[in-house]
C-alpha atoms as a PDB file:
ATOM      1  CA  UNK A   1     -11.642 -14.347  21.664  1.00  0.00           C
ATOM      2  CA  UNK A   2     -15.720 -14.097  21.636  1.00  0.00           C
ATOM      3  CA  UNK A   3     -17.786 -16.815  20.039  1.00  0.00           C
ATOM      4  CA  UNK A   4     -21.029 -15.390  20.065  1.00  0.00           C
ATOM      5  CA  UNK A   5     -22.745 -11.612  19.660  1.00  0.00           C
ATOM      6  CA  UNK A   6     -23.240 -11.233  23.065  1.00  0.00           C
ATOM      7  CA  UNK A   7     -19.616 -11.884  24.086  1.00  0.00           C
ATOM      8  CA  UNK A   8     -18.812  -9.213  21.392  1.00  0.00           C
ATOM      9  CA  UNK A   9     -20.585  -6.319  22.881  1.00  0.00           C
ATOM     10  CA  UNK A  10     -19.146  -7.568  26.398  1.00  0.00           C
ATOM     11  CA  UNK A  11     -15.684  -7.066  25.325  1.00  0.00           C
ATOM     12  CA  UNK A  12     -16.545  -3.661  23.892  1.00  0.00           C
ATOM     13  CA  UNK A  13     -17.801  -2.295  27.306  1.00  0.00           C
ATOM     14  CA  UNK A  14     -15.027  -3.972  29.197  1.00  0.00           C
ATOM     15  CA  UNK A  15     -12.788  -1.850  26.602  1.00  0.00           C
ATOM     16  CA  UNK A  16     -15.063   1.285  26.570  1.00  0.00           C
ATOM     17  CA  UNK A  17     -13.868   1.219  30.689  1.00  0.00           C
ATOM     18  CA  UNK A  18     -10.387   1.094  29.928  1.00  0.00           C
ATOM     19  CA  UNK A  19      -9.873   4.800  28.939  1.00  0.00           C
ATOM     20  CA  UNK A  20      -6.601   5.342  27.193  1.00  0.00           C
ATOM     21  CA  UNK A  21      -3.779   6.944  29.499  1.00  0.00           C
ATOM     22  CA  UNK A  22      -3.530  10.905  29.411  1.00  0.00           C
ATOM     23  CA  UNK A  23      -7.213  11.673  28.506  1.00  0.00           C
ATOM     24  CA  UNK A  24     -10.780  10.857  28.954  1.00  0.00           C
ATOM     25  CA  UNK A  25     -11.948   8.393  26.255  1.00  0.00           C
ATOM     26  CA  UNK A  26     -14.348   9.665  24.139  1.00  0.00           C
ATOM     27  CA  UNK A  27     -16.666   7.471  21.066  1.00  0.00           C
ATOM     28  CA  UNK A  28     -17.475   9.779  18.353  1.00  0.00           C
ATOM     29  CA  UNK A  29     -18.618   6.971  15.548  1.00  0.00           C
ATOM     30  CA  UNK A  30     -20.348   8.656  12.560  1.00  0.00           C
ATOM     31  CA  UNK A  31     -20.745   5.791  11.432  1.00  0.00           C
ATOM     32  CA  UNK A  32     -20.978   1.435  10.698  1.00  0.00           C
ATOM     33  CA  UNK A  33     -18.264   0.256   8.502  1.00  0.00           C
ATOM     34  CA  UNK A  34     -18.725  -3.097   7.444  1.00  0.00           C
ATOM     35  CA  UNK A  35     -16.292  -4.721   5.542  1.00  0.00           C
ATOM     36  CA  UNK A  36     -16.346  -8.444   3.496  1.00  0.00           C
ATOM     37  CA  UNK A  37     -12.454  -9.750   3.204  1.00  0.00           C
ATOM     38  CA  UNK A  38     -11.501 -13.085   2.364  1.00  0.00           C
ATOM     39  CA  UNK A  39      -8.021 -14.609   3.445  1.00  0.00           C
ATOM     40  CA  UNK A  40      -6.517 -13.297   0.566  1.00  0.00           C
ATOM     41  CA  UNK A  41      -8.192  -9.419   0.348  1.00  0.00           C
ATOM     42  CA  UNK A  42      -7.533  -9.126   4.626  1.00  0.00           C
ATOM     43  CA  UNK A  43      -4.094  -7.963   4.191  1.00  0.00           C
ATOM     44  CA  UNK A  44      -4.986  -4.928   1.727  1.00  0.00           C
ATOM     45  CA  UNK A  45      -8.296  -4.682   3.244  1.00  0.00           C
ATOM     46  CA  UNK A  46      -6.290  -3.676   6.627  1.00  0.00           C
ATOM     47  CA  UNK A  47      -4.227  -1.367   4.911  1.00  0.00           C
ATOM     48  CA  UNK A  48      -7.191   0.714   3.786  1.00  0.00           C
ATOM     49  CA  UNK A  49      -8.234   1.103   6.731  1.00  0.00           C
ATOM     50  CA  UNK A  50      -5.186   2.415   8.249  1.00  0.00           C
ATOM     51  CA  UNK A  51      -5.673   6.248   8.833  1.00  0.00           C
ATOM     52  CA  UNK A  52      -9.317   6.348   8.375  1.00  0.00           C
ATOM     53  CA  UNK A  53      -9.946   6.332  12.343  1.00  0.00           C
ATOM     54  CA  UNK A  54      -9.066  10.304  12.534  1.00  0.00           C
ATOM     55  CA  UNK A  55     -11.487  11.196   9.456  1.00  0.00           C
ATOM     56  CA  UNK A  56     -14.646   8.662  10.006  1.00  0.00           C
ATOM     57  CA  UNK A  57     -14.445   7.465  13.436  1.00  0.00           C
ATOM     58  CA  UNK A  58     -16.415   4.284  13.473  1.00  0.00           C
ATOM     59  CA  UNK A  59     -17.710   0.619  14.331  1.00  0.00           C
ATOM     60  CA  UNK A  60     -15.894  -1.418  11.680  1.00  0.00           C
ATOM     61  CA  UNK A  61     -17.255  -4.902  11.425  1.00  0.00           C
ATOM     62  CA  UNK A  62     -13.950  -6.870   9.777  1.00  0.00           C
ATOM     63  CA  UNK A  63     -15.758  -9.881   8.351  1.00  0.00           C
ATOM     64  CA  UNK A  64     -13.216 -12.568   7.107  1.00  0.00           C
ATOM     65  CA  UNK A  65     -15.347 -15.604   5.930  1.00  0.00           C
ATOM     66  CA  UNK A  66     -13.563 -19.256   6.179  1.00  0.00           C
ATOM     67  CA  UNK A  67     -16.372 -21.595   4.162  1.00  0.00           C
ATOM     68  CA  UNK A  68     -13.702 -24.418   4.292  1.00  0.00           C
ATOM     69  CA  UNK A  69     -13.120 -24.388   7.990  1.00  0.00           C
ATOM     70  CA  UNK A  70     -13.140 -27.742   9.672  1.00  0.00           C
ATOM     71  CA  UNK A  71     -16.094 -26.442  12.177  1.00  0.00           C
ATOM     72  CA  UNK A  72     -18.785 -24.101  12.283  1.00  0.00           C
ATOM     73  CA  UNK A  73     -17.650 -21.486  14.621  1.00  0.00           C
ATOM     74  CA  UNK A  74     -17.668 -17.511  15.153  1.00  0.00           C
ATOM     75  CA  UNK A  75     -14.757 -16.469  16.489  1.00  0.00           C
ATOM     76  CA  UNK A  76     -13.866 -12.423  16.880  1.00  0.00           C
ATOM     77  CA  UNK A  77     -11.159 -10.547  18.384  1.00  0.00           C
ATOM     78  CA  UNK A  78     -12.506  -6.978  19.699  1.00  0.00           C
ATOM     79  CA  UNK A  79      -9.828  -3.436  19.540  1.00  0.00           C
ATOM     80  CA  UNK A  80      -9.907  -0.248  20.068  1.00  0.00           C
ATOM     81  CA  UNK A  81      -7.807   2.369  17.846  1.00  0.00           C
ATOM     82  CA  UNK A  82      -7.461   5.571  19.896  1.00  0.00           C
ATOM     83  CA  UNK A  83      -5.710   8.827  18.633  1.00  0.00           C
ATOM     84  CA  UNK A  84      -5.492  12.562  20.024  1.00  0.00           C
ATOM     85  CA  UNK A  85      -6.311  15.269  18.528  1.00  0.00           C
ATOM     86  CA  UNK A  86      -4.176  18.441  19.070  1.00  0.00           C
ATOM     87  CA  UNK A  87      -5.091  20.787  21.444  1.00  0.00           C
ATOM     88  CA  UNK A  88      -7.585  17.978  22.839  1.00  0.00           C
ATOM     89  CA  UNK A  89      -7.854  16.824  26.165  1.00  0.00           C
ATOM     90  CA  UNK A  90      -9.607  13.600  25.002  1.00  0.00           C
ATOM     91  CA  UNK A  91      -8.929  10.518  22.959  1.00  0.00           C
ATOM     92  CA  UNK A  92     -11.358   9.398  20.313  1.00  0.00           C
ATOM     93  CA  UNK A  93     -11.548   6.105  19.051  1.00  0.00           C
ATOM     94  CA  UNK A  94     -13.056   3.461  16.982  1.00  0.00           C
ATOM     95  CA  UNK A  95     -14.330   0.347  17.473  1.00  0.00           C
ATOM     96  CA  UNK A  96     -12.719  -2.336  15.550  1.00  0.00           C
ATOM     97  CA  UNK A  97     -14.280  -5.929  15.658  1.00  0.00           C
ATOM     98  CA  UNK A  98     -13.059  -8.955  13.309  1.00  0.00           C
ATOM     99  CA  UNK A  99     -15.013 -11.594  12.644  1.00  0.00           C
ATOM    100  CA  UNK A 100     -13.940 -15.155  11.476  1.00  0.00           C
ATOM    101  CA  UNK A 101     -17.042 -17.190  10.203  1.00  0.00           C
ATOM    102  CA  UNK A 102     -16.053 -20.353   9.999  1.00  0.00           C
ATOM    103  CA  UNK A 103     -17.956 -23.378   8.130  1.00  0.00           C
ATOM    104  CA  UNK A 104     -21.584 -22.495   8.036  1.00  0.00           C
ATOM    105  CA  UNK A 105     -21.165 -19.461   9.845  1.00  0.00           C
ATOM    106  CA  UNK A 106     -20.399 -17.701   6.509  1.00  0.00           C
ATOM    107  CA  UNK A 107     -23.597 -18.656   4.948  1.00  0.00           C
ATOM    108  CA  UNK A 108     -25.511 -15.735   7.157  1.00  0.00           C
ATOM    109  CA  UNK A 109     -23.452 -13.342   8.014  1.00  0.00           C
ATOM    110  CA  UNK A 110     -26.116 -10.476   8.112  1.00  0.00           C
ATOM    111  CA  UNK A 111     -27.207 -12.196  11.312  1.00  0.00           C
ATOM    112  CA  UNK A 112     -24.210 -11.711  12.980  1.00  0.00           C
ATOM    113  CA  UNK A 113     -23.799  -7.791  11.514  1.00  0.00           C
ATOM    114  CA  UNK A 114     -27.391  -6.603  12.116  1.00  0.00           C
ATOM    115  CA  UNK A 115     -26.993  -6.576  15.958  1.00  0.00           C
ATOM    116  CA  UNK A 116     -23.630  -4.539  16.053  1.00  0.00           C
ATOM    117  CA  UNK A 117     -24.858  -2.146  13.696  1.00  0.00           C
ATOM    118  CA  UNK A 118     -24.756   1.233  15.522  1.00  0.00           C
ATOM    119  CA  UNK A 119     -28.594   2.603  15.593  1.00  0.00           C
ATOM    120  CA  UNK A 120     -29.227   5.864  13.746  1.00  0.00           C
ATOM    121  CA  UNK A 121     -26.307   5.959  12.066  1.00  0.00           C
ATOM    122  CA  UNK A 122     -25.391   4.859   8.243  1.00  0.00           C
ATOM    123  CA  UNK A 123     -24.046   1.598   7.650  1.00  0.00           C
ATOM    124  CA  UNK A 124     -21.305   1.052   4.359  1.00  0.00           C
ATOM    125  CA  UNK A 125     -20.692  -2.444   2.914  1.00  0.00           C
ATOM    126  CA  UNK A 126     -17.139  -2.844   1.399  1.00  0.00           C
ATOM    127  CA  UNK A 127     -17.138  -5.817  -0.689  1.00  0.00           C
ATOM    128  CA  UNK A 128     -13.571  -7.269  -1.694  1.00  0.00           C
ATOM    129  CA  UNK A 129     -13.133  -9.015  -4.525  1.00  0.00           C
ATOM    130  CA  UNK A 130     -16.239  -9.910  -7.317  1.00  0.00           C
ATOM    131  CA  UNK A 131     -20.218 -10.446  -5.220  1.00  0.00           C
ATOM    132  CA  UNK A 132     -21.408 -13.249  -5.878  1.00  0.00           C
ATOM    133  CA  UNK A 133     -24.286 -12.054  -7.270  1.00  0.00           C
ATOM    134  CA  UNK A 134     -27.485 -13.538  -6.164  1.00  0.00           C
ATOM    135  CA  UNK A 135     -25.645 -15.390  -3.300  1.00  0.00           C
ATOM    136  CA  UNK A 136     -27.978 -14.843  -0.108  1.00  0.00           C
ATOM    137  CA  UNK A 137     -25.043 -14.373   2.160  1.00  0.00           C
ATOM    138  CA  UNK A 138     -24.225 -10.899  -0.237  1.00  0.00           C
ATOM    139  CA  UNK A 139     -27.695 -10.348  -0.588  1.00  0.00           C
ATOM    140  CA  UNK A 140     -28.568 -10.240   3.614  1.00  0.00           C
ATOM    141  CA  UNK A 141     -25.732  -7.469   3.830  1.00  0.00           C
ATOM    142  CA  UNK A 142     -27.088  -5.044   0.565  1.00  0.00           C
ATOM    143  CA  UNK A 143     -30.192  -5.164   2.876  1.00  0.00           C
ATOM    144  CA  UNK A 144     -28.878  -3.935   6.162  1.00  0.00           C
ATOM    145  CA  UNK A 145     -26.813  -0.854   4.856  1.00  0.00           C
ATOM    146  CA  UNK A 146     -26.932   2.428   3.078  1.00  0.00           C
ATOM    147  CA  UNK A 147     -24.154   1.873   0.547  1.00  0.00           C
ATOM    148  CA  UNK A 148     -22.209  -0.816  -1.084  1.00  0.00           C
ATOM    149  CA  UNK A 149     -18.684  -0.022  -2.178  1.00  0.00           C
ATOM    150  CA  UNK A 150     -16.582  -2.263  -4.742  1.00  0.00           C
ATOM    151  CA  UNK A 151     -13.829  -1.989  -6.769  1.00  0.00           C
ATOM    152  CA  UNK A 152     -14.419  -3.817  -9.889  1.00  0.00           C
ATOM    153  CA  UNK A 153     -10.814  -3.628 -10.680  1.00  0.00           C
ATOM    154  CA  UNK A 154     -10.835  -6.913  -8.258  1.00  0.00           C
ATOM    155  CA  UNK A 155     -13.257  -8.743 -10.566  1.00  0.00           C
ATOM    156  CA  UNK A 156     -12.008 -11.318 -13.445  1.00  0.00           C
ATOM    157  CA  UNK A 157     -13.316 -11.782 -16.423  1.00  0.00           C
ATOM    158  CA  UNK A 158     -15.539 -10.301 -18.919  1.00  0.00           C
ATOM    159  CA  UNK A 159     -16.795  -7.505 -17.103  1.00  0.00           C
ATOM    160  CA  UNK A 160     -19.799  -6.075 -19.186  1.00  0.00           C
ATOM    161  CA  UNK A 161     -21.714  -9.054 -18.085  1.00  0.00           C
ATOM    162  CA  UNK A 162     -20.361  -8.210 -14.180  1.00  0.00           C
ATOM    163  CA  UNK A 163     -21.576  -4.519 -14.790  1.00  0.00           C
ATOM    164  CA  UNK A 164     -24.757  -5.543 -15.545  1.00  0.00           C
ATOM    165  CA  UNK A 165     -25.659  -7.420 -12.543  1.00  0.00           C
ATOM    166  CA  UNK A 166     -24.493  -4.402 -10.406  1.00  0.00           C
ATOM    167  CA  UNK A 167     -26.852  -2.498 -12.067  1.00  0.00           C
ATOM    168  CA  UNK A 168     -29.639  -4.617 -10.908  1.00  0.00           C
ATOM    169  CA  UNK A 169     -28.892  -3.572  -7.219  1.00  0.00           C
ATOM    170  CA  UNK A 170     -29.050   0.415  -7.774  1.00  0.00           C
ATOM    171  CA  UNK A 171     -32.842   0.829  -6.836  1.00  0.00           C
ATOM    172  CA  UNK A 172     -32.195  -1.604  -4.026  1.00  0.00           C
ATOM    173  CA  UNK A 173     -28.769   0.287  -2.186  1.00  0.00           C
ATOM    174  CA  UNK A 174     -26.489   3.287  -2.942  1.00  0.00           C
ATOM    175  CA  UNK A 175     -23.181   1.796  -4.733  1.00  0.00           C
ATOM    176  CA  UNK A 176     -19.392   3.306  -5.268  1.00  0.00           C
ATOM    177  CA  UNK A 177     -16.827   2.031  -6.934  1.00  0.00           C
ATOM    178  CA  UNK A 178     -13.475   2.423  -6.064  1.00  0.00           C
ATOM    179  CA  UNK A 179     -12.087   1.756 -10.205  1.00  0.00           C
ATOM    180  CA  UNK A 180     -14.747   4.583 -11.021  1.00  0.00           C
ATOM    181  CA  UNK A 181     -13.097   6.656  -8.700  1.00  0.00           C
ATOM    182  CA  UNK A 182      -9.918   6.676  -9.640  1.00  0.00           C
ATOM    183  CA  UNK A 183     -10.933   7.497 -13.318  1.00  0.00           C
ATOM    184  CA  UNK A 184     -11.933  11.287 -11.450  1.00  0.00           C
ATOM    185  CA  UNK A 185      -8.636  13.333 -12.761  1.00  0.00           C
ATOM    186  CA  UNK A 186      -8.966  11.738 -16.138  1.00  0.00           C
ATOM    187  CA  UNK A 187     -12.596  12.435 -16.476  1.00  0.00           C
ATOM    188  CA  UNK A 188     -11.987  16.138 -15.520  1.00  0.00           C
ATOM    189  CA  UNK A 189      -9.300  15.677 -18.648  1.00  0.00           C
ATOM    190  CA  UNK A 190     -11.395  15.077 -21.255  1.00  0.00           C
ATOM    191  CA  UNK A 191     -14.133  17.162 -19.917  1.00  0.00           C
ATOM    192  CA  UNK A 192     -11.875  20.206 -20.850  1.00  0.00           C
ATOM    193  CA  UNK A 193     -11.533  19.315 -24.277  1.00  0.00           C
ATOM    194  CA  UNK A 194     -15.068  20.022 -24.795  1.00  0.00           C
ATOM    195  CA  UNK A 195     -16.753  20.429 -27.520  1.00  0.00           C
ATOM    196  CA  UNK A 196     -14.268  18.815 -29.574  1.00  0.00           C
ATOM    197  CA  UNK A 197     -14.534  15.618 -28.078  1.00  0.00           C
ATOM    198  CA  UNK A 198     -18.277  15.338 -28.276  1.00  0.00           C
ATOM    199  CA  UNK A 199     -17.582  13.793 -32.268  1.00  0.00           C
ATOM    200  CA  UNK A 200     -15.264  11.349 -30.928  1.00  0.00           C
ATOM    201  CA  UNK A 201     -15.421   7.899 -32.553  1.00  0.00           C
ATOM    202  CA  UNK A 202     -12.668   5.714 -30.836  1.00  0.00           C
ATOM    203  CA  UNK A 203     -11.160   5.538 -27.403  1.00  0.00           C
ATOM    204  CA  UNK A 204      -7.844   3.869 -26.753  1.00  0.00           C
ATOM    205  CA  UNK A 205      -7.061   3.776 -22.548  1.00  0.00           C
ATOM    206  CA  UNK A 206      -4.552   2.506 -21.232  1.00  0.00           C
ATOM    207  CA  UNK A 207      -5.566   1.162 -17.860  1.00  0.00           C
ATOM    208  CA  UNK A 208      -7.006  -1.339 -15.652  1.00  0.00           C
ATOM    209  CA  UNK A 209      -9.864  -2.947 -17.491  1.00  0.00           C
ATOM    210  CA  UNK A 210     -12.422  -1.703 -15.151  1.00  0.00           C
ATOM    211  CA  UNK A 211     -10.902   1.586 -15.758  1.00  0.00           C
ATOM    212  CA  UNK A 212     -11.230   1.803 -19.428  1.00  0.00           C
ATOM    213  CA  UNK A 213     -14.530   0.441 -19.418  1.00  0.00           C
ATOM    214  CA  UNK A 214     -16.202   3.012 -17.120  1.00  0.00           C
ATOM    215  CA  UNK A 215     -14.134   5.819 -18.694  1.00  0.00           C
ATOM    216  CA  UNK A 216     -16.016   5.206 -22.138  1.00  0.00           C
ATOM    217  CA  UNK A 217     -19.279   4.067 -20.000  1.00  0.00           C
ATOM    218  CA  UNK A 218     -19.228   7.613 -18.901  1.00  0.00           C
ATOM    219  CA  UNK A 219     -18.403   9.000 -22.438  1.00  0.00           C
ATOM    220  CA  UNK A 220     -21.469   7.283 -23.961  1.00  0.00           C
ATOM    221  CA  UNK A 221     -23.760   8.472 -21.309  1.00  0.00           C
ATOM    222  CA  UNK A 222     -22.908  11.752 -21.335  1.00  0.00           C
ATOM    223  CA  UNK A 223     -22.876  12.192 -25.385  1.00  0.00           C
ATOM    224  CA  UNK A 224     -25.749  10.142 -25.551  1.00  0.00           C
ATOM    225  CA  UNK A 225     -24.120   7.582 -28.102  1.00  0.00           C
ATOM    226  CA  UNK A 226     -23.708   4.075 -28.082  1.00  0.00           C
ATOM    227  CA  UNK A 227     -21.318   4.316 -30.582  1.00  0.00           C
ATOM    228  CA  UNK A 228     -18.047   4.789 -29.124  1.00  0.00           C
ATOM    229  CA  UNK A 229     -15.097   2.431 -30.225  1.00  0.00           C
ATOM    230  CA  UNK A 230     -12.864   1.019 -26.836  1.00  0.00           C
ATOM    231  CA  UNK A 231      -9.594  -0.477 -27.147  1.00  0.00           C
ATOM    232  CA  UNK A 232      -7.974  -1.035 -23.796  1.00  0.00           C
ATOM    233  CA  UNK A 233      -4.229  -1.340 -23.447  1.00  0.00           C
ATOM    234  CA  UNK A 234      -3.735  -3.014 -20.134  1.00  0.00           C
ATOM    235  CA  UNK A 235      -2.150  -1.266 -17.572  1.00  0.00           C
ATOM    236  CA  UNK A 236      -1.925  -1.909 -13.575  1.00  0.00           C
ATOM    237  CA  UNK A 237      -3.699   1.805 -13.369  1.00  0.00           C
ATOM    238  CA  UNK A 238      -4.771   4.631 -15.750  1.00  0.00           C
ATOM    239  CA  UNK A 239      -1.886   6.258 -17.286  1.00  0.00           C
ATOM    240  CA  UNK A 240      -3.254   7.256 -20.827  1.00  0.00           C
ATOM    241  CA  UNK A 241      -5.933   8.158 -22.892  1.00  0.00           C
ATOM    242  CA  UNK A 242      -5.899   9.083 -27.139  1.00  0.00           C
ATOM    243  CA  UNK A 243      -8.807  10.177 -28.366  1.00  0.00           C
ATOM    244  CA  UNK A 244      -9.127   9.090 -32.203  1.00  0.00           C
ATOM    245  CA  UNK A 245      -5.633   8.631 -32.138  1.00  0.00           C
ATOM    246  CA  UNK A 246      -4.209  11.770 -30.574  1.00  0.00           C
ATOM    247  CA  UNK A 247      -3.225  11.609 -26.612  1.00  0.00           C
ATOM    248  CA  UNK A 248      -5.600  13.503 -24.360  1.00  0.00           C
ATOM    249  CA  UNK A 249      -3.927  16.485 -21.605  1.00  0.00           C
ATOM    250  CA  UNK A 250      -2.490  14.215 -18.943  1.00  0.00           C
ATOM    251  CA  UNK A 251      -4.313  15.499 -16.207  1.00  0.00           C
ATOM    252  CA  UNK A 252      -2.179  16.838 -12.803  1.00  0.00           C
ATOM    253  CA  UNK A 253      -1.648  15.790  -9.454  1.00  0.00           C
ATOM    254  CA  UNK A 254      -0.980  11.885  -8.244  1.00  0.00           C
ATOM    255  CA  UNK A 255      -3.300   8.925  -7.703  1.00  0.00           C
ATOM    256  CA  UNK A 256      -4.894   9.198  -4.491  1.00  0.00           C
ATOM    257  CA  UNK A 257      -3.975   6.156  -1.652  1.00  0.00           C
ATOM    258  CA  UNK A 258      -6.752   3.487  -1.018  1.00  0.00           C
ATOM    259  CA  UNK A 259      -7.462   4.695   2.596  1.00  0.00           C
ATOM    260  CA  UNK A 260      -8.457   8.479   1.019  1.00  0.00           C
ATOM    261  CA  UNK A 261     -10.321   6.768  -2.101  1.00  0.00           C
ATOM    262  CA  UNK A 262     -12.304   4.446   0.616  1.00  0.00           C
ATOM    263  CA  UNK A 263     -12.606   7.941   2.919  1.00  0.00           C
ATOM    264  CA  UNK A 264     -14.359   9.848  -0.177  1.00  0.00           C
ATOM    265  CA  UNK A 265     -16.718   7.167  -0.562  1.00  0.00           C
ATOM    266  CA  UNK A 266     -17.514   6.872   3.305  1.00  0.00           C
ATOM    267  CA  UNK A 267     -18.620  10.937   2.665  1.00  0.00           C
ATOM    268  CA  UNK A 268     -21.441   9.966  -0.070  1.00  0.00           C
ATOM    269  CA  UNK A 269     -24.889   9.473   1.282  1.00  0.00           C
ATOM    270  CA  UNK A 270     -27.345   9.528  -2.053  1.00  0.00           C
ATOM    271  CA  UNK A 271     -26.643   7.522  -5.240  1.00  0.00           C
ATOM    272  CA  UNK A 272     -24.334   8.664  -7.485  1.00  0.00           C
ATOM    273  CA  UNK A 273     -26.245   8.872 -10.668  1.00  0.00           C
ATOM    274  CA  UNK A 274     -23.592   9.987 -13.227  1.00  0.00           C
ATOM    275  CA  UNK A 275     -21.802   6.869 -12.531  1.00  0.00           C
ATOM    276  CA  UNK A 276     -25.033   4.454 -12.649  1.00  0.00           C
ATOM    277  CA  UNK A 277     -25.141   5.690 -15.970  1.00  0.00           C
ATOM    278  CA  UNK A 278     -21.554   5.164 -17.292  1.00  0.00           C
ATOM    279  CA  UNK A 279     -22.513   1.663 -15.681  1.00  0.00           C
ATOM    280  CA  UNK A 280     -25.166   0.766 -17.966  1.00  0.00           C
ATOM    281  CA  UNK A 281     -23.835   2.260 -20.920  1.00  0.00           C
ATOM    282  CA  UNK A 282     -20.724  -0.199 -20.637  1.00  0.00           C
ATOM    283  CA  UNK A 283     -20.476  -2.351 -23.522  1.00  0.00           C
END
């Protein structure tokens, strides 16, 4: 168990010499994926990054903040996940490093990221649960990567107020949202039903709040009207949509899993400025 950045990067090369059996080892990371998960988001923070080692092999930076702790401590266990490809003589792997900061330790956590950020390559923040906007310890990590990726289905309460502080960061970092994401199939939907729908006066979605929100974000933006009725029917995840009362096509195929909605995001590289504007235009 390391307790400081140095012993971190020790137990990496130790590992990097221990070359998996049946193959040369071989580090392909495309990228720095760092990821903020309290106690209670590790568990389905871990299962979205199951399977991502094959398509974005990668330093992931687990951070798991414990404010509360008794001490002030670091304390990190080091892994690597190795897989073959077929027909391949080597193994490539990722690097997989979790981080407890304990007690005052969570206050700066950029200071712990910024030296195991691999040079010359991007760096992705995923952010579980709500930011605490304007907290330093968010703030220090929007400033050391190339995209921040939420999913404000995690966030509570009123969320037009929420939406407007993410705004505030888009000149500052690149941002994805996981909720926006999943409203992809359902946007294509109601795309199709073009040019009736551009008169449309009232939206009813049945959905996650997030969800319905950014749906008729996006509706406003594109028609260039602020006058769109939403009425959200709450819903675990988007399953309907009437437009002034009649039902819009349901659109085909099956929600994708987290690990391939977090995998699409880890291929974006320049802002996404079709959502930035359903963003501001939520009301």
């Amino acid at each position: 168990m390391a307790a400081s950045v140095g012993e971190i990067e020790r137990e990496l090369a130790e590992l990097r010499e221990e070359a998996p059996e049946g193959g040369a080892w071989l580090r392909t990371s495309v990228l720095t994926h760092v990821a903020w998960a309290p106690p209670e988001w590790r568990e389905a923070a871990e299962d979205a990054l199951a399977g991502l080692a094959e398509r974005h092999p990668s330093r992931t930076i687990l951070l798991v903040p414990e404010p509360d702790a008794d001490e002030d401590a670091l304390a990190a266990a080091v892994d690597l996940r190795c897989f073959s490809a077929p027909g391949q003589e080597h193994h490539v792997c990722s690097e997989v490093i979790e981080v407890r900061l304990r007690g005052r330790r969570a206050v700066a956590p950029a200071s712990v990221v910024a030296p195991l950020l691999l040079v010359d390559l991007p760096a992705f923040l995923r952010w579980r649960g709500e930011p605490p906007w304007g907290d330093g310890a968010f703030d220090g990590l929007v400033d050391l990567v190339d995209r921040l990726i939420v999913d404000s289905t995690e966030w509570e309460g009123e969320l037009p107020p929420r939406y407007a502080e993410l705004a505030r960061l888009f000149d500052r970092v690149a941002v994805s949202d996981v909720a926006w994401a999943r409203t992809t199939r359902w946007r294509t939907a109601l795309a199709s039903m073009w040019p009736g729908i551009g008169g449309v006066r009232r939206l009813r979605v049945t959905a996650t709040p997030a969800q319905a929100h950014l749906l008729a974000g996006w509706l406003r933006s594109r028609l260039g009207r602020d006058d769109l009725e939403l009425e959200i029917e709450p819903a675990e995840k988007l399953v309907g949509v009437e437009v002034d009362g009649e039902p819009a096509p349901f659109p085909p195929g099956d929600p994708p899993h987290p690990s391939d909605v977090l995998s699409d995001e880890l291929d974006r590289f320049g802002r996404d400025r079709v959502y930035e504007d359903a963003v501001r235009a939520v009301r």
